[in-house]
Protein backbone atom coordinates (compact mmCIF):
# COMPACT_ATOMS: atom_id res chain seq x y z
CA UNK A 1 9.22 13.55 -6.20
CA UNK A 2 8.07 9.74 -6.27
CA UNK A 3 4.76 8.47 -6.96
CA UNK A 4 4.02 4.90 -4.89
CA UNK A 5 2.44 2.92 -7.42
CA UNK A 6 -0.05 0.89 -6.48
CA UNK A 7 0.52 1.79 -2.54
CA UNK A 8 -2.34 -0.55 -1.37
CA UNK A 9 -0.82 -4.08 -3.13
CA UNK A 10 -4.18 -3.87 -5.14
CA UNK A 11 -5.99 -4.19 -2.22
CA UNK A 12 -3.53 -7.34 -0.95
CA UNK A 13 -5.43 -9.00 2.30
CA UNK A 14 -1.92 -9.89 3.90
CA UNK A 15 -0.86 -6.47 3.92
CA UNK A 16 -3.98 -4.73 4.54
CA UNK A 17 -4.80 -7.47 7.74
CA UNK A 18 -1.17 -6.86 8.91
CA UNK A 19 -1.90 -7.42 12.81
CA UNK A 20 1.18 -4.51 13.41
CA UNK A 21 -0.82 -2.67 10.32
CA UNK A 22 -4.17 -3.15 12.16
CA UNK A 23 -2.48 -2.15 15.58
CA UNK A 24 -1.22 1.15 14.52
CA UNK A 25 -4.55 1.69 12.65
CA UNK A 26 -6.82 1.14 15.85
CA UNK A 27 -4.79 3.35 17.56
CA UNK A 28 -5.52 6.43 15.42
CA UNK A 29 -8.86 5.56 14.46
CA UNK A 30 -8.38 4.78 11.01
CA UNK A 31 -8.40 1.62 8.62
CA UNK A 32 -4.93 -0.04 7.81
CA UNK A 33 -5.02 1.76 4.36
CA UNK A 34 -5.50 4.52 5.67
CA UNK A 35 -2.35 4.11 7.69
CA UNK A 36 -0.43 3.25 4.86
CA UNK A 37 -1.16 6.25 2.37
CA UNK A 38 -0.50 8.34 5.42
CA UNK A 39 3.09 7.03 6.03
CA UNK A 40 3.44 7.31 1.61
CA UNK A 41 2.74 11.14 2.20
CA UNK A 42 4.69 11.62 5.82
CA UNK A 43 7.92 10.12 3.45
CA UNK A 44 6.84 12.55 0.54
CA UNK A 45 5.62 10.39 -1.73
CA UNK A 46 3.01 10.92 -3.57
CA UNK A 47 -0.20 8.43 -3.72
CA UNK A 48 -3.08 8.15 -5.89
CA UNK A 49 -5.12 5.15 -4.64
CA UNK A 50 -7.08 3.10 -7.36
CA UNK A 51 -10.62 2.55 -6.17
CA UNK A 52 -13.84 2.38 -7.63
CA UNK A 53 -15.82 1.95 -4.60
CA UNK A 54 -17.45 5.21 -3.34
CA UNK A 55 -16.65 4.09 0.20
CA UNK A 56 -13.07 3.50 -0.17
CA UNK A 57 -12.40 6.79 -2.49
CA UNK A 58 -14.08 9.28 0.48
CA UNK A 59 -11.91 6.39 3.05
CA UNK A 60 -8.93 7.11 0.98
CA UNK A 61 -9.31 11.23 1.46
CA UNK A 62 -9.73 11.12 5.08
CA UNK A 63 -5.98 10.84 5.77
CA UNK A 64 -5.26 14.09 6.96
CA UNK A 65 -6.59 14.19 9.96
CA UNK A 66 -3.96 12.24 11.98
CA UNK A 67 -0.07 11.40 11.60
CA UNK A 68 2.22 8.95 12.72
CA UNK A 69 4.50 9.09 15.23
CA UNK A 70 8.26 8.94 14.31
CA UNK A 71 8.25 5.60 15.97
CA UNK A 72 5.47 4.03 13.94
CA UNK A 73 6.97 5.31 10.85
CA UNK A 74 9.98 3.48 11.86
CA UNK A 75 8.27 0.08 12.39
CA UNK A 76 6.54 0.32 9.24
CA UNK A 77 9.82 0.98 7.32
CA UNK A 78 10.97 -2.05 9.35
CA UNK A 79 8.01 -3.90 8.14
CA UNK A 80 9.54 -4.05 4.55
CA UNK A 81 11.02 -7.59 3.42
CA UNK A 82 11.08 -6.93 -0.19
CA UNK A 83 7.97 -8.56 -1.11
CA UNK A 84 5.70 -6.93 -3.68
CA UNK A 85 1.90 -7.15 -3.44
CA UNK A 86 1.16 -5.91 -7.05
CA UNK A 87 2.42 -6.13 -10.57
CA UNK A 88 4.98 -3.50 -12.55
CA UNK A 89 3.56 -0.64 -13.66
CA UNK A 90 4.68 -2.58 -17.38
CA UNK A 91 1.62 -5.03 -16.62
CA UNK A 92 3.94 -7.92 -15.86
CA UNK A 93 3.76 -9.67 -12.95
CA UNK A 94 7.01 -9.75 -10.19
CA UNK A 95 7.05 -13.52 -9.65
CA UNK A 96 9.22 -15.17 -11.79
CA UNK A 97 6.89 -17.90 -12.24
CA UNK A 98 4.39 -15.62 -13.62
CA UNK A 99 6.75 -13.72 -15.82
CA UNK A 100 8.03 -17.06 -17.27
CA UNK A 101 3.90 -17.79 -18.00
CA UNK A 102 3.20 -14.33 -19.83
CA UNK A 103 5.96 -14.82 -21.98
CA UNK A 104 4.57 -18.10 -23.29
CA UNK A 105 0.78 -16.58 -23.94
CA UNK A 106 2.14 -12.86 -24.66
CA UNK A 107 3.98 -13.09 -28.09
């Protein structure tokens, strides 16, 4: 089994304001993050969502009330164009730029 690490981009706004995102989210009801830790568990995956907001953690639980339709899941899988929203699990960050920066303060 797989574990989506950090499955919200750290709480990225350009995924989580995604107007396709926020589409299939007013459709159900539910908040774009919502939508996307549903479609992590509808593919298996499992997700624990970082949060330390008392809103978002009971947000974040309330995702099994409603599922996607095949065709949604589709689009979001279309959605991907290899862009990450968060850093490695290692701590660095994906941008080149940025890994090129830790090095020189992280000796």
């Amino acid at each position: 089994m797989h574990e989506a690490w950090g499955p919200l981009g750290q709480g990225n706004e350009a995924l989580l304001e995604h107007p396709q995102l926020k589409k299939m989210a007013d459709q159900h009801h539910k908040t774009v993050a919502q939508v996307i830790l549903r479609w992590h568990l509808e593919r298996g995956i499992i997700v624990i969502p970082k949060s330390s907001s008392p809103k978002r953690m009971k947000e974040n639980s309330e995702i099994f009330d409603f599922e996607l339709t095949s065709g949604e899941m589709e689009q979001i899988k279309q959605l991907n164009i290899g862009k990450r929203y968060s850093i490695k699990p290692t701590g660095y960050m994906i941008h080149p730029i940025y890994n090129k920066l830790m090095k020189i303060f992280i000796k």
